[in-house]
Protein backbone atom coordinates (compact mmCIF):
# COMPACT_ATOMS: atom_id res chain seq x y z
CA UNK A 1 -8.75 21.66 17.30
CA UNK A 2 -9.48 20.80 13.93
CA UNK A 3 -6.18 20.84 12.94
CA UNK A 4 -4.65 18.19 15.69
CA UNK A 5 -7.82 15.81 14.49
CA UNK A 6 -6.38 15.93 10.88
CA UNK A 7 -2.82 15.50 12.14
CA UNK A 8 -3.14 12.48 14.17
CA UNK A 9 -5.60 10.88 11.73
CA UNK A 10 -2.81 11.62 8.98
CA UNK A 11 -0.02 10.04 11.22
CA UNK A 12 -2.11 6.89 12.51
CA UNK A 13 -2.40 6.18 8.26
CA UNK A 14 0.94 7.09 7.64
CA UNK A 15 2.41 4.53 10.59
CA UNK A 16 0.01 1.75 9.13
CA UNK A 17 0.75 2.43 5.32
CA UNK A 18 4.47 2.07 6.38
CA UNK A 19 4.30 -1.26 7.73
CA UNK A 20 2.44 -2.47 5.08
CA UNK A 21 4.74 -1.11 2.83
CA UNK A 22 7.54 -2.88 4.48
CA UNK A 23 5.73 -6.06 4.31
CA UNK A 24 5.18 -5.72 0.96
CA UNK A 25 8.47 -4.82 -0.22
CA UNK A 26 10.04 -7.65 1.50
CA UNK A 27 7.07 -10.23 0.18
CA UNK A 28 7.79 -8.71 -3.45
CA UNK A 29 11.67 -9.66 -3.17
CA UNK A 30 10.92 -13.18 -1.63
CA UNK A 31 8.32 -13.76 -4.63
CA UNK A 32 10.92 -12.75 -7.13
CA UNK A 33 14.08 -14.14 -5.41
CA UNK A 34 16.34 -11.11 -5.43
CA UNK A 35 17.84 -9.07 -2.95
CA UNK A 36 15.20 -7.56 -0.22
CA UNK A 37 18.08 -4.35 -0.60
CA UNK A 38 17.27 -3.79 -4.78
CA UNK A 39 13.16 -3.43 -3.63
CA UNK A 40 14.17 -0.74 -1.25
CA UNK A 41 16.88 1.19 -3.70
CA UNK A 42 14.15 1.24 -6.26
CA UNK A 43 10.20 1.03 -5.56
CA UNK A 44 10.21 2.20 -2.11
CA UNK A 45 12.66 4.86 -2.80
CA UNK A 46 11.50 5.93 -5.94
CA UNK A 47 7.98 6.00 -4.23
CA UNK A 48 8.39 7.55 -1.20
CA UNK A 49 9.96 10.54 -3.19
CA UNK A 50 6.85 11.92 -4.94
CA UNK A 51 6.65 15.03 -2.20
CA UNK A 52 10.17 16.15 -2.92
CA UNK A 53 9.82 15.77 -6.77
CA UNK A 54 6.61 17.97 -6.52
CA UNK A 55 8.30 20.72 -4.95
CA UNK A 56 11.13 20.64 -6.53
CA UNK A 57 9.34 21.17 -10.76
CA UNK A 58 7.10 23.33 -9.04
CA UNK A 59 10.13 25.77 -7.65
CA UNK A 60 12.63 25.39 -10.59
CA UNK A 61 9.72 26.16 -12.88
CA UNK A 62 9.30 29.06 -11.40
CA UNK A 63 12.80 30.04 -11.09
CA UNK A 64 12.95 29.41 -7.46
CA UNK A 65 16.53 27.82 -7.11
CA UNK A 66 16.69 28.65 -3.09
CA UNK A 67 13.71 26.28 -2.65
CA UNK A 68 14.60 23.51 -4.72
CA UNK A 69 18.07 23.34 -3.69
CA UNK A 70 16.91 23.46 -0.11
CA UNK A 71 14.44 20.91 -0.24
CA UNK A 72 16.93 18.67 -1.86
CA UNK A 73 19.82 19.27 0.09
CA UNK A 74 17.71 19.68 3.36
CA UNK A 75 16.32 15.89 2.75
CA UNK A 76 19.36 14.74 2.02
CA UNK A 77 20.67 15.75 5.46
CA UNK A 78 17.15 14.62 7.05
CA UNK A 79 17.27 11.59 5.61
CA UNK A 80 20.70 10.66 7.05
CA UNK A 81 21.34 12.37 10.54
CA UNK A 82 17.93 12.27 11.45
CA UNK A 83 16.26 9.20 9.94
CA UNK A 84 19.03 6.87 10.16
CA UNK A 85 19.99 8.62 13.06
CA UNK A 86 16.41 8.23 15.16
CA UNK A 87 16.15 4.27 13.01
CA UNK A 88 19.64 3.15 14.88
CA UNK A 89 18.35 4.51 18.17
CA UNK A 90 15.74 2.02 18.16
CA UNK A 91 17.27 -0.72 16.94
CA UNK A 92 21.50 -0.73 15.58
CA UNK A 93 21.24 -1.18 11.44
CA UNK A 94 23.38 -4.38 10.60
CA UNK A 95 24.48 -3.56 7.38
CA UNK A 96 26.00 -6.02 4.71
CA UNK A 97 29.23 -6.31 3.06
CA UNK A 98 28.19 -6.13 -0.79
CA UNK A 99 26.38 -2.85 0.49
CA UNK A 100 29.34 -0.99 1.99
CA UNK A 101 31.14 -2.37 -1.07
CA UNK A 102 28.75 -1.25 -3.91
CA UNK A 103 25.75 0.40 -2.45
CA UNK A 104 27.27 2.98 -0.29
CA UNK A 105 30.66 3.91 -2.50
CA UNK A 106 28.10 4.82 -5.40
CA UNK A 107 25.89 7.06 -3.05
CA UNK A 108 29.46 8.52 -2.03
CA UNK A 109 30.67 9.48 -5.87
CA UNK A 110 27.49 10.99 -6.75
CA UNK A 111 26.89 13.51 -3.75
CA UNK A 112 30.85 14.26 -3.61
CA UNK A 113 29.81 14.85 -7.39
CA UNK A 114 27.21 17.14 -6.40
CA UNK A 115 29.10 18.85 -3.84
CA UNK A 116 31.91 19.66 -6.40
CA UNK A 117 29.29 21.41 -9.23
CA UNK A 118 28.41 23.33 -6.29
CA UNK A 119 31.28 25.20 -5.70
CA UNK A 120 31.84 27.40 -8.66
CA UNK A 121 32.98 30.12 -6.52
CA UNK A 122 35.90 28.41 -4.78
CA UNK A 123 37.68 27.17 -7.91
CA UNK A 124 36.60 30.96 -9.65
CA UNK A 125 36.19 33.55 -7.05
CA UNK A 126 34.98 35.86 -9.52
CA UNK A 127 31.62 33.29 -11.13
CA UNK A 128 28.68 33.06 -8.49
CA UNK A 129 27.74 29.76 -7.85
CA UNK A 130 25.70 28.31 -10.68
CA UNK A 131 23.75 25.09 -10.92
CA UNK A 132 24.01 24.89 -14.84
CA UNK A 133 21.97 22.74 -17.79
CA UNK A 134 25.80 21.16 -18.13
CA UNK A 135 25.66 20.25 -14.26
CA UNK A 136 22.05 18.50 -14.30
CA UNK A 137 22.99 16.20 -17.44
CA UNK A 138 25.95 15.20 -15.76
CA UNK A 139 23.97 14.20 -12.43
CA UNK A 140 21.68 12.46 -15.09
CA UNK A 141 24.56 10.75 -15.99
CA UNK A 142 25.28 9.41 -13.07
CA UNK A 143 21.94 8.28 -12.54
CA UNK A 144 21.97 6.14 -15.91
CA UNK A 145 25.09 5.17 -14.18
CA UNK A 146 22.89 3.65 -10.52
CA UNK A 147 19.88 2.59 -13.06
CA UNK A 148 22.97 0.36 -14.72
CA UNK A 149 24.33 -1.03 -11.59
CA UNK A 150 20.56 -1.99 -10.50
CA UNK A 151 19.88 -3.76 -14.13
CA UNK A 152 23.06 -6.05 -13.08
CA UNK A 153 21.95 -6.77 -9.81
CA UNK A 154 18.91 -7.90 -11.12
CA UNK A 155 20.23 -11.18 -12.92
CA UNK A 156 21.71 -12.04 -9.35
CA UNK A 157 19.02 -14.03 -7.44
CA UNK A 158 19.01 -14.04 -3.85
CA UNK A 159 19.23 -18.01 -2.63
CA UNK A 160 18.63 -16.77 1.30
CA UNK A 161 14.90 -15.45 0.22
CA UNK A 162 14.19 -19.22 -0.56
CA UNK A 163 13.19 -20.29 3.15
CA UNK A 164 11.58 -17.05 3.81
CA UNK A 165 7.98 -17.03 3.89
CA UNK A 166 6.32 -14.13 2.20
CA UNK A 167 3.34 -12.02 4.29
CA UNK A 168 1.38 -11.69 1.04
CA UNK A 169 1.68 -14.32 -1.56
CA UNK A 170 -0.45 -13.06 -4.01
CA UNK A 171 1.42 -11.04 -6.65
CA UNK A 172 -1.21 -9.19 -8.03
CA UNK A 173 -2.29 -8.62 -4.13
CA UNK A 174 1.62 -7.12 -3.28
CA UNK A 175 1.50 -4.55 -6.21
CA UNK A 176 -1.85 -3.60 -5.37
CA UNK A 177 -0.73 -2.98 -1.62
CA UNK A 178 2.55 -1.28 -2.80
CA UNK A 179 1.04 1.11 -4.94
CA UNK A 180 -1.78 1.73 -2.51
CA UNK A 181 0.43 2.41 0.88
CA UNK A 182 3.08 4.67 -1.27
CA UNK A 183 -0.16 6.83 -2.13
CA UNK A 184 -1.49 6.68 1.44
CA UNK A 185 1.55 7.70 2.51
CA UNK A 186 2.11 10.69 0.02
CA UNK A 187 -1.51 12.08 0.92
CA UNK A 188 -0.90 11.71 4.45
CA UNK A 189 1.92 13.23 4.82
CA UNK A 190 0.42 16.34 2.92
CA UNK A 191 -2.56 16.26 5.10
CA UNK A 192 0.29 16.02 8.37
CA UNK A 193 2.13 19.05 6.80
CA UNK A 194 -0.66 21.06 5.69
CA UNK A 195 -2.09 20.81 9.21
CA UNK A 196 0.88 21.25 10.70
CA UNK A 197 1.81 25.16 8.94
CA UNK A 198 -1.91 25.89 9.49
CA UNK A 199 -1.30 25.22 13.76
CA UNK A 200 1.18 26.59 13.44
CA UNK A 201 0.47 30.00 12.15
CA UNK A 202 -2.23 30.06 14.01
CA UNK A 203 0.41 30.10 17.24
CA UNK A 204 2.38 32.60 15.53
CA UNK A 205 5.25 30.51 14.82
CA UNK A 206 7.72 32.30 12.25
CA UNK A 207 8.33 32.21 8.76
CA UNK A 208 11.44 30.30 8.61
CA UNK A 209 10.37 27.81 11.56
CA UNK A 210 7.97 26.82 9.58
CA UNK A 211 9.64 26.51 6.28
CA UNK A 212 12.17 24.26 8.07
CA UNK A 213 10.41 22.50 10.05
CA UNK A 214 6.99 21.53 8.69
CA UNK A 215 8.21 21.64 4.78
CA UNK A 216 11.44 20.02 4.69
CA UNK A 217 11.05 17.48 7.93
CA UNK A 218 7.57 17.01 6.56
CA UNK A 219 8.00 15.63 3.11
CA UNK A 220 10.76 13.00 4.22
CA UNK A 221 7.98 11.77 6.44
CA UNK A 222 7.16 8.87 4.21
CA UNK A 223 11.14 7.93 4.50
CA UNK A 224 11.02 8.32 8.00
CA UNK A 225 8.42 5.86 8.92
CA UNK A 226 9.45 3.42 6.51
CA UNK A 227 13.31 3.58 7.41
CA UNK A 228 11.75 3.64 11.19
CA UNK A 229 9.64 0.84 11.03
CA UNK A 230 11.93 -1.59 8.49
CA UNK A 231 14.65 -0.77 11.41
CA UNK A 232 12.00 -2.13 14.54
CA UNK A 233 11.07 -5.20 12.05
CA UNK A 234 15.10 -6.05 11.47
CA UNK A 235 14.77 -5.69 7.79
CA UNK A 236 18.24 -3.45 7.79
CA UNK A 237 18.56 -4.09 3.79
CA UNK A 238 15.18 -1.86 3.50
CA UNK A 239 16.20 0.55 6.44
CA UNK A 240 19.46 1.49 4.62
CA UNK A 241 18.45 0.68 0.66
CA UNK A 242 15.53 3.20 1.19
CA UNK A 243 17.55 6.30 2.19
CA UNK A 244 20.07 5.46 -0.29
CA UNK A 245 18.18 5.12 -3.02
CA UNK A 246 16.24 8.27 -1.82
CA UNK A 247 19.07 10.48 -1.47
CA UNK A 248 20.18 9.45 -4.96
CA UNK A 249 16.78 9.92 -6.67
CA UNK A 250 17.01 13.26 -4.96
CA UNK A 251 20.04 14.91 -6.01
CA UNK A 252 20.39 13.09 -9.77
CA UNK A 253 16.47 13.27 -10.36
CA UNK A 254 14.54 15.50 -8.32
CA UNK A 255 17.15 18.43 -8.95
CA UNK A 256 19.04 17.41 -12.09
CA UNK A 257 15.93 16.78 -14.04
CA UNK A 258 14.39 20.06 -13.78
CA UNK A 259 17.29 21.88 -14.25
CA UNK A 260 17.54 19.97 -17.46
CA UNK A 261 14.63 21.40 -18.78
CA UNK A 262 13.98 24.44 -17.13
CA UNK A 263 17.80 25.98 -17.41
CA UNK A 264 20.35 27.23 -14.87
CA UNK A 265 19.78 28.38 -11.46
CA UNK A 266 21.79 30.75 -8.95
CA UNK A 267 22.56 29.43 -5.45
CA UNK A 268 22.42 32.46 -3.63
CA UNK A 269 21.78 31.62 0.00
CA UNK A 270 23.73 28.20 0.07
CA UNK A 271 27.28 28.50 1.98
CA UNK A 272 30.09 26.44 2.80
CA UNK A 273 28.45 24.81 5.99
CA UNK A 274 25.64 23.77 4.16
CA UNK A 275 27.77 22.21 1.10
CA UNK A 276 30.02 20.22 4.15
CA UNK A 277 26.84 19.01 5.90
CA UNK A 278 25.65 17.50 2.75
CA UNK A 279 29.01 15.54 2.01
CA UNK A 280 29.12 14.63 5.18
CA UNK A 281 25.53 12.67 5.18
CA UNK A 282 27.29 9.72 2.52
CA UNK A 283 30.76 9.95 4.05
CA UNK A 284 29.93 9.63 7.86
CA UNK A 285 26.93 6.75 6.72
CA UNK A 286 30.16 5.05 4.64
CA UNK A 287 32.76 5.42 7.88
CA UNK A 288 30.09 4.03 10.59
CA UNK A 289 28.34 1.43 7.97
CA UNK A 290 32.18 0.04 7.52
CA UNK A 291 33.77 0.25 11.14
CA UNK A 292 31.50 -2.48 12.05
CA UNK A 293 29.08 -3.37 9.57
CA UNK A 294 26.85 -1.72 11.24
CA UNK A 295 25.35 1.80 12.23
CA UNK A 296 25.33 1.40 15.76
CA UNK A 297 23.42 3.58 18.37
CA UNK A 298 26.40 5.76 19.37
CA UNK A 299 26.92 6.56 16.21
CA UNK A 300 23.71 7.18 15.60
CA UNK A 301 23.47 9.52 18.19
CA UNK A 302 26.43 11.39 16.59
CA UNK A 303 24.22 11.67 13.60
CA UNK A 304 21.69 13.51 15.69
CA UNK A 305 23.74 15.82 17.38
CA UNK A 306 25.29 16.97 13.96
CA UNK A 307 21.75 17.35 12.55
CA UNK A 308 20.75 19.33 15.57
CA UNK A 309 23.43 21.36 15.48
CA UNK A 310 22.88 22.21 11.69
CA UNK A 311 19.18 22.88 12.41
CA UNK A 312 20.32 25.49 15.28
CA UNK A 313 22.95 27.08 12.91
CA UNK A 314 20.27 27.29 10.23
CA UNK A 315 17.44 28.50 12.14
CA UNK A 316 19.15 31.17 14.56
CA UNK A 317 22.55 31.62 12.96
């Protein structure tokens, strides 16, 4: 009993500290005049990654390269199908033409990048498929590469913010809110997760159900409210900057930078399907995003049958 208490206390705060978050973000790029889309690739992003960071040092410190690779590469796929899947559902994400023009295409080279470093067995049948020092500097790299493109974007002021009025208009107030909801939402969605495994062992739920489930759906929690609720407000540019942002902090940072300093890891229980599905999360988001500026709820749902399907593969195949 004690555990349900916890876990709808931890989601009422994390569905609050999301749409404050939102309305923060979006005050924060009125205040400053530039695109509502450059808060959400950076601060909220950034911010809303500190569960998957966590894990990941903790597992690649400890030489744990099954974990870290599939808490990155299971976000990335949550993130996508069932995130921007689920966000769509509720409302169709208009997306704009400088994002399926810069945005989107850069998200696209970096996880086709990662896709490519791991394959090490298909272009060498006789190497096992390494994740090397070489491999994280490069996705580093690429990273410097984002942070460069973000720098640029920031001497271009947005003139449409002008006749917006902010929520908060206090500065000092909207980076005291910001830093305060990405924290409430980073301890509650420990508390939600925590609470969650301990239920569910406690119905004898297995192993691997758990691991999937409660682990890897529960730290993208923080990107799933805020992508959720940006979607129901109509602020699309924070919707779709969050999860791309996210997905690149995820594979350039929260993988390549451990690897970096702890040394190579073996991918031993990765396979082909797994390597497609991730491609497929920036490709499929590029193809819908462009056919009509817009992810639209068909194609949302498409999104959610392929992450169901993966999830069914994973867990019973």
């Amino acid at each position: 009993m004690l555990e349900v208490i916890f876990l709808l206390i931890g989601f009422i705060i994390i569905i609050k500290s999301s749409d404050i978050l939102v309305d923060c973000a979006s005050s924060l790029a009125i205040r400053c005049k530039v695109p509502k889309m450059l808060i959400a690739l950076t601060i909220v992003a950034f911010g809303t990654c500190a569960p998957e960071i966590a894990i990941s040092f903790q597992s690649v410190s400890a030489g744990n390269g099954t974990m870290a690779f599939a808490n990155v590469i299971g976000s990335c796929i949550v993130n996508t199908f069932l995130i921007i899947g689920l966000a769509s559902l509720i409302r169709p994400i208009k997306v704009k033409h400088a994002t399926i023009k810069k945005e989107l295409p850069i998200l696209l080279i970096i996880t086709t990048g990662f896709v490519v470093m791991m394959l090490d067995s298909v272009f060498n049948p006789l190497t096992k498929n390494t994740f090397s020092r070489a491999d994280g500097i490069i996705l580093i790299l690429l990273f410097l590469m984002f942070v460069g493109y973000i720098i640029q974007s920031l001497k271009r002021k947005d003139e449409s913010t002008e006749k917006l009025e902010p929520t908060y208009k206090n500065i000092f107030l909207i980076l005291f809110l910001l830093v305060a909801s990405i924290t409430c939402i980073t301890l509650s969605s420990d508390v939600i997760v925590n609470n969650a495994i301990s239920l569910a062992e406690k119905l004898n739920v297995s192993e691997k159900v758990i691991t999937m489930v409660a682990i890897v759906i529960g730290t993208s929690l923080p990107e799933m409210f805020m992508t959720i609720t940006s979607a129901r407000k109509k602020e699309f540019d924070m919707a779709i900057g969050n999860i791309i942002g996210t997905n690149i902090f995820n594979i350039c940072i929260v993988l390549g930078l451990p690897i970096v300093i702890y040394g190579d890891l073996v991918l031993d229980n990765f396979n082909l399907a797994d390597i497609a599905t991730v491609f497929l999360t920036s490709f499929l988001l590029y193809i819908f995003a462009k056919s009509e500026k817009e992810v639209s709820k068909k194609e949302g749902l498409v999104m959610l049958l392929i992450f169901i399907a993966y999830y069914v593969c994973l867990i019973f195949g």
